[in-house]
PDB file of N, CA and C in Angstrom:
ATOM      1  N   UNK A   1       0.823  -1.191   0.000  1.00  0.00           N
ATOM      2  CA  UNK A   1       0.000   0.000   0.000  1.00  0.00           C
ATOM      3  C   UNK A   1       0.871   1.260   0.000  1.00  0.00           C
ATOM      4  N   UNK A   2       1.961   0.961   1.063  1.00  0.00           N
ATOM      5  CA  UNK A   2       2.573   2.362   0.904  1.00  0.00           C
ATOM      6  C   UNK A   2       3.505   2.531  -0.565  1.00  0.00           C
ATOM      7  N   UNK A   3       4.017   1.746  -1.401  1.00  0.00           N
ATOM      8  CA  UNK A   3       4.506   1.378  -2.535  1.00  0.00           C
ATOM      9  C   UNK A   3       3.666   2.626  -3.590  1.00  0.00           C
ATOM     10  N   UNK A   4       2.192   2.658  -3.645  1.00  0.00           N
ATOM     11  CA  UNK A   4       1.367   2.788  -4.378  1.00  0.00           C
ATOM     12  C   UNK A   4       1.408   4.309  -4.151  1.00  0.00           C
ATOM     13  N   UNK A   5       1.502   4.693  -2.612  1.00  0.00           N
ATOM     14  CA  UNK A   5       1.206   6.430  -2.237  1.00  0.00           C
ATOM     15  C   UNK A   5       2.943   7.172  -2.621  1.00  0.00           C
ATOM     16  N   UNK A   6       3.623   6.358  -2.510  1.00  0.00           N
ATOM     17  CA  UNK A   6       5.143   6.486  -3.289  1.00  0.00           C
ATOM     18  C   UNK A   6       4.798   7.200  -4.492  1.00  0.00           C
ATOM     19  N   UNK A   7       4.440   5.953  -5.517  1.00  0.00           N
ATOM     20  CA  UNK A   7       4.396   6.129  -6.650  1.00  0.00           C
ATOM     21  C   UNK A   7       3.623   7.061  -6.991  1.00  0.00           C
ATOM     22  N   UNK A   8       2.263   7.382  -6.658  1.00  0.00           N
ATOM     23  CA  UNK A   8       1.133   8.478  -6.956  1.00  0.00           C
ATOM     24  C   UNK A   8       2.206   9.735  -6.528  1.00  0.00           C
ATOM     25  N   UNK A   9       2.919   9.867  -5.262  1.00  0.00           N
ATOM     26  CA  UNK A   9       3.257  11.055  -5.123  1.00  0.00           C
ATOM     27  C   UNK A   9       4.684  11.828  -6.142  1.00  0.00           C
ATOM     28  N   UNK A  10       5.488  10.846  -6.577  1.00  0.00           N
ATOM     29  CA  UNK A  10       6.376  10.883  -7.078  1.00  0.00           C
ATOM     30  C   UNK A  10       5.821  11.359  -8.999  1.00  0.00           C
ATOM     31  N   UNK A  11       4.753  10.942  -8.924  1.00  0.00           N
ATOM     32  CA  UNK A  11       4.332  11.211 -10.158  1.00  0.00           C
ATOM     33  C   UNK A  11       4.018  12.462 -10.240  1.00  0.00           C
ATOM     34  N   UNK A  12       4.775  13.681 -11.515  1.00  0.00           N
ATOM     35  CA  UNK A  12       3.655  14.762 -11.448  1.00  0.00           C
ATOM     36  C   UNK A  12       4.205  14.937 -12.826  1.00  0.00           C
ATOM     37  N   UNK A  13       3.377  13.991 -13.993  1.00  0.00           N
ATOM     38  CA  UNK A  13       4.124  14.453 -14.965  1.00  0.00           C
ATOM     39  C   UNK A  13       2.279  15.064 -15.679  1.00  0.00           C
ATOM     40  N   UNK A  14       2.406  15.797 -15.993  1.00  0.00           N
ATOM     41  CA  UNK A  14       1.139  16.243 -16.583  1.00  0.00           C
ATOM     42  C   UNK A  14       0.465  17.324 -15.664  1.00  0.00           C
ATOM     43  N   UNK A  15       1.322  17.432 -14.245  1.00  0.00           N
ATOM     44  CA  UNK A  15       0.481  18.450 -13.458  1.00  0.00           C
ATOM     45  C   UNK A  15       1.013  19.570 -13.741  1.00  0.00           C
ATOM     46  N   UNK A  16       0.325  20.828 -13.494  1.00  0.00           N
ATOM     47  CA  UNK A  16       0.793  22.012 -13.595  1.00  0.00           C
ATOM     48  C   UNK A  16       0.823  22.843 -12.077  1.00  0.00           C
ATOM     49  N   UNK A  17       2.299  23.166 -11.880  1.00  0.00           N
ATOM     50  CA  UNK A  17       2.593  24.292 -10.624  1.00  0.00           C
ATOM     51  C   UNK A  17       1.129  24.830  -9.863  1.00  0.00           C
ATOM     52  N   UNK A  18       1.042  25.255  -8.278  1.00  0.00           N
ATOM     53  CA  UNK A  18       0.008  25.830  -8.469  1.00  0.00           C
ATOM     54  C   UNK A  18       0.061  27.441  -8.082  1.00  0.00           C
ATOM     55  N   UNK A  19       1.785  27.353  -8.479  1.00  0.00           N
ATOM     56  CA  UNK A  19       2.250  29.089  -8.279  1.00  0.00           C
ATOM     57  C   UNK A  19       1.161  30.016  -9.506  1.00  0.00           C
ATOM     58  N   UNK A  20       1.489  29.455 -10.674  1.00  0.00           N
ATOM     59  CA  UNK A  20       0.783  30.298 -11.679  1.00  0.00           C
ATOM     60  C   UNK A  20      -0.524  30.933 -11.628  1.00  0.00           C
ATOM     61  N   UNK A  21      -1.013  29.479 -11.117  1.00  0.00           N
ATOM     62  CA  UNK A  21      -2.440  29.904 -10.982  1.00  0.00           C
ATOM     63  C   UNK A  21      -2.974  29.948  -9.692  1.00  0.00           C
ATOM     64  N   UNK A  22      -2.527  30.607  -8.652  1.00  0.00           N
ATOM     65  CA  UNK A  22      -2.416  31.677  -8.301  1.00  0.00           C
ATOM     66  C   UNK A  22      -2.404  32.922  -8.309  1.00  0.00           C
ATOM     67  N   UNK A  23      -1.191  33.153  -8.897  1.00  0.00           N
ATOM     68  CA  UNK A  23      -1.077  34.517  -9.891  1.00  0.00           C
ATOM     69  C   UNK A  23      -2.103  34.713 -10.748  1.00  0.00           C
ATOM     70  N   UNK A  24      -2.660  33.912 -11.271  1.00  0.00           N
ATOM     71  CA  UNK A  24      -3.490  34.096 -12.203  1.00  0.00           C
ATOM     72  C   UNK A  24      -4.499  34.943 -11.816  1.00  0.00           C
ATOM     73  N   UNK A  25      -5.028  33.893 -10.706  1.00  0.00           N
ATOM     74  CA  UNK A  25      -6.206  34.355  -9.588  1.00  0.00           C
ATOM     75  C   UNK A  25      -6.145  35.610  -8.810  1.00  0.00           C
ATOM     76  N   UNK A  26      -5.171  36.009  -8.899  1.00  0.00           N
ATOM     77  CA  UNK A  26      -4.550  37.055  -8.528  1.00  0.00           C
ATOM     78  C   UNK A  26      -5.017  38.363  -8.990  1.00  0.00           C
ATOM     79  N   UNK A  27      -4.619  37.832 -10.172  1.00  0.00           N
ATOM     80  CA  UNK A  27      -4.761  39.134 -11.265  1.00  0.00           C
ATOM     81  C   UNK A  27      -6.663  38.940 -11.748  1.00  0.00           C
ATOM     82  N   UNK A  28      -6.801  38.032 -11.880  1.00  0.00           N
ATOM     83  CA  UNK A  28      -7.964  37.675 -12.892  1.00  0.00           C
ATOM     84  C   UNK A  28      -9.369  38.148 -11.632  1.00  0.00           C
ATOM     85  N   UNK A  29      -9.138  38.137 -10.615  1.00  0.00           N
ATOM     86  CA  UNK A  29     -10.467  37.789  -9.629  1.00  0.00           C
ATOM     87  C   UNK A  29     -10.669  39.633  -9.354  1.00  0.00           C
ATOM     88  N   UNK A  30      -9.346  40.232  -9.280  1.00  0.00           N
ATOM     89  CA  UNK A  30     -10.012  41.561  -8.370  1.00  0.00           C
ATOM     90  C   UNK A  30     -10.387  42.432 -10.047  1.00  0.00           C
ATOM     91  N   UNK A  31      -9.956  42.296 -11.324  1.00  0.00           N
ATOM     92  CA  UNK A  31     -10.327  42.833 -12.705  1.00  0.00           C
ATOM     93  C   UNK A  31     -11.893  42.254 -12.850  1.00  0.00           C
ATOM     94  N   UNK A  32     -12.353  41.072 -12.506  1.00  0.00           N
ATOM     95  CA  UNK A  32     -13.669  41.018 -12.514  1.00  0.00           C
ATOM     96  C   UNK A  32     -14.468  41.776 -11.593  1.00  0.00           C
ATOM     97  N   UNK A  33     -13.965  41.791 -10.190  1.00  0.00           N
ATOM     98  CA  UNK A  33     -15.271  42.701  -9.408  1.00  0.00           C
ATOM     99  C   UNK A  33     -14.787  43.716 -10.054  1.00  0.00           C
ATOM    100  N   UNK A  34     -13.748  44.597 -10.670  1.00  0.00           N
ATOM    101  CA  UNK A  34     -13.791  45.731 -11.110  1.00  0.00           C
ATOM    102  C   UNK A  34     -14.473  46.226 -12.073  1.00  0.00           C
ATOM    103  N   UNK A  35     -14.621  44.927 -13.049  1.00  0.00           N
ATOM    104  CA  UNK A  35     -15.534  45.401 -14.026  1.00  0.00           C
ATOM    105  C   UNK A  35     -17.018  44.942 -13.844  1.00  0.00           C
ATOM    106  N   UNK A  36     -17.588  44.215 -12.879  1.00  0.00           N
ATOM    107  CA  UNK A  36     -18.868  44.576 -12.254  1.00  0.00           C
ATOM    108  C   UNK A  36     -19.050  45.723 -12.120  1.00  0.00           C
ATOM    109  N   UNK A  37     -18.885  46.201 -10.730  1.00  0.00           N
ATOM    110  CA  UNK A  37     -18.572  47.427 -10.665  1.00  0.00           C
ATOM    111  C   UNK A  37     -18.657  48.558 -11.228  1.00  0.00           C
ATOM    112  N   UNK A  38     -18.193  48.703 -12.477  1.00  0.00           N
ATOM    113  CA  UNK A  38     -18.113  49.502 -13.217  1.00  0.00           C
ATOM    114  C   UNK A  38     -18.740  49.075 -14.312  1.00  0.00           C
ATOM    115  N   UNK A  39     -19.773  48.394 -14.359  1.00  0.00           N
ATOM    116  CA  UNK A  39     -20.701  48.323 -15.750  1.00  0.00           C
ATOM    117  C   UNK A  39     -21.691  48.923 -15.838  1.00  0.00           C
ATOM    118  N   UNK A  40     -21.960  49.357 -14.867  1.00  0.00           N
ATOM    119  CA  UNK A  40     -22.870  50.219 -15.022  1.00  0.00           C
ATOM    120  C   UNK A  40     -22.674  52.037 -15.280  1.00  0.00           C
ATOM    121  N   UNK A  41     -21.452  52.291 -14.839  1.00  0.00           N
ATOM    122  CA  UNK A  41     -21.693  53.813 -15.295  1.00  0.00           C
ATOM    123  C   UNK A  41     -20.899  54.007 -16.637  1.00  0.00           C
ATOM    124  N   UNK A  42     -20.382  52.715 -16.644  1.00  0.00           N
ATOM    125  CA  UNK A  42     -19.715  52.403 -18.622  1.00  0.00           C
ATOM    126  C   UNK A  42     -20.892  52.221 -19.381  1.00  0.00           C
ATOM    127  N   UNK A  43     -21.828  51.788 -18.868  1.00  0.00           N
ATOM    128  CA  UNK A  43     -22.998  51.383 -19.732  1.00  0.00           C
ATOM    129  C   UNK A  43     -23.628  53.325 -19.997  1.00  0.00           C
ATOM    130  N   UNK A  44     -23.543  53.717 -19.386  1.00  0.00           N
ATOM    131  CA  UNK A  44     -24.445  54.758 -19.264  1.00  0.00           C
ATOM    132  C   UNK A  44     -23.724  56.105 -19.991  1.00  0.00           C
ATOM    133  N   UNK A  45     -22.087  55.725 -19.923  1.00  0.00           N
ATOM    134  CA  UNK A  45     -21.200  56.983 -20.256  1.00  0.00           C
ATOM    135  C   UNK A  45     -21.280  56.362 -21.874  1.00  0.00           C
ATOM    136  N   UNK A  46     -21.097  55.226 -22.172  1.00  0.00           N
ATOM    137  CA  UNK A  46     -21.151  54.928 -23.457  1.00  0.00           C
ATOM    138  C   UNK A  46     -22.089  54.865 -24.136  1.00  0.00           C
ATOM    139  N   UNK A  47     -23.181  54.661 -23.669  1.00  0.00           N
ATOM    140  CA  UNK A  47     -24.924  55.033 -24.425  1.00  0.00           C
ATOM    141  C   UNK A  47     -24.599  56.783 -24.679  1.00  0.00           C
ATOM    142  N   UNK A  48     -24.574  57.758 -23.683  1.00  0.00           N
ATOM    143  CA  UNK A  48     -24.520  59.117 -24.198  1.00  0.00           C
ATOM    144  C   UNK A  48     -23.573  59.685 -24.951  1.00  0.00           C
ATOM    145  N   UNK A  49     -22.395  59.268 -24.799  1.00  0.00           N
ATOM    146  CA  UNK A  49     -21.587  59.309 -26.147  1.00  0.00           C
ATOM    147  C   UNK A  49     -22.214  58.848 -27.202  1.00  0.00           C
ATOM    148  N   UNK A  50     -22.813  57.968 -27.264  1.00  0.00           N
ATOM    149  CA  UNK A  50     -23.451  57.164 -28.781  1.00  0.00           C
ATOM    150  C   UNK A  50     -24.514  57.795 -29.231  1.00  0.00           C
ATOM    151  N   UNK A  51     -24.889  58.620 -28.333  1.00  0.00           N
ATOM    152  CA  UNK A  51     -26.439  59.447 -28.740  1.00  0.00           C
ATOM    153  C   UNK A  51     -25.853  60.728 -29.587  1.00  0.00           C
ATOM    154  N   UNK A  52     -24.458  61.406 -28.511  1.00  0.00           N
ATOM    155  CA  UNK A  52     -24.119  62.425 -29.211  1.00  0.00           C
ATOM    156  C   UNK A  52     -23.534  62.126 -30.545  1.00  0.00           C
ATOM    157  N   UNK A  53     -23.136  61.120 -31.104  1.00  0.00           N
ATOM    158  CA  UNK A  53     -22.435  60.697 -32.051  1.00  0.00           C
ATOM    159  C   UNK A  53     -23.769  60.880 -32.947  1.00  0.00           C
ATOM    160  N   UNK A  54     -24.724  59.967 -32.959  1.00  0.00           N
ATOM    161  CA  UNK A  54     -25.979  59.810 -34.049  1.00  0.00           C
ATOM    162  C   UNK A  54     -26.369  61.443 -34.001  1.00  0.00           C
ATOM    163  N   UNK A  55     -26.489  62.297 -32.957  1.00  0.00           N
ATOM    164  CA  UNK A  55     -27.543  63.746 -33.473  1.00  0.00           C
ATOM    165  C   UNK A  55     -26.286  64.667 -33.870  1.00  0.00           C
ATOM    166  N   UNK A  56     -24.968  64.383 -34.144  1.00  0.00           N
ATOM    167  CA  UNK A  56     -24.040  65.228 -34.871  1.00  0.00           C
ATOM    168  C   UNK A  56     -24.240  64.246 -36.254  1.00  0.00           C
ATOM    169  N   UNK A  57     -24.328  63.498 -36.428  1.00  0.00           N
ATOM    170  CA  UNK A  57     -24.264  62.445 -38.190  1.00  0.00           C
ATOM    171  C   UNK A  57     -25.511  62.554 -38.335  1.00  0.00           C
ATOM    172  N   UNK A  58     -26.444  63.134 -37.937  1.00  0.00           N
ATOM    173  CA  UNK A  58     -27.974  63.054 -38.596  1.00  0.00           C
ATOM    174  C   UNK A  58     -27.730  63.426 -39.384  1.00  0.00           C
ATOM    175  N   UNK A  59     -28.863  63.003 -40.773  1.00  0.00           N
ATOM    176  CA  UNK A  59     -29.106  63.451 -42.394  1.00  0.00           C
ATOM    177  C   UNK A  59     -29.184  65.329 -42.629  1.00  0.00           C
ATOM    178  N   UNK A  60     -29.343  65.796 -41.254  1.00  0.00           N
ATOM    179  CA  UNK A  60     -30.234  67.379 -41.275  1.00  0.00           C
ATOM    180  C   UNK A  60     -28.913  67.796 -41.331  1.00  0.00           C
ATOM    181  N   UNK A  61     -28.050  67.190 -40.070  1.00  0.00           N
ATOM    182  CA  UNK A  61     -26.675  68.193 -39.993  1.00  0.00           C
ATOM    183  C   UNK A  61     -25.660  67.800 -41.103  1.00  0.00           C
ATOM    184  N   UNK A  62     -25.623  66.514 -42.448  1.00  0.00           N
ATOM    185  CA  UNK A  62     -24.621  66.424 -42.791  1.00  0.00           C
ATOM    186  C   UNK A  62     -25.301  66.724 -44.344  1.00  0.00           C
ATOM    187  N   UNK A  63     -26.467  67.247 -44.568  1.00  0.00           N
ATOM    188  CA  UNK A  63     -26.319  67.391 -45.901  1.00  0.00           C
ATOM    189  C   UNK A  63     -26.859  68.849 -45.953  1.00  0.00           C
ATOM    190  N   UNK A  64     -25.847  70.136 -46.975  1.00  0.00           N
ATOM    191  CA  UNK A  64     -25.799  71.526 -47.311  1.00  0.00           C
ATOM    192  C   UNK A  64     -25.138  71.861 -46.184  1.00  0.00           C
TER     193      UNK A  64
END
């Protein structure tokens, strides 16, 4: 039996570190609540930009 927990432990060919991902988690977890967070007044700053964009390109203001 103990032969077997040898061998399982000695084996790590296919595993990956779990420094990286870590780091990963690191980086990746606090950029998501950030962009929760912030979807909503992106949603709202980028809708009124898009409004001002369409009533400067209207047909009235771009033709004569």
């Amino acid at each position: 039996m103990a032969g077997i927990f040898q061998k399982l432990h000695r084996n790590e060919r296919g595993e990956m570190p779990i420094g990286p991902i870590l780091i990963l988690a690191l980086i990746v977890i606090p950029l998501v609540i950030f962009l929760l967070s912030a979807r909503d007044s992106a949603t709202e700053t980028t809708k009124d930009q898009w409004e001002d964009v369409i009533d400067k390109t209207s047909p009235e203001d771009t033709i004569g």
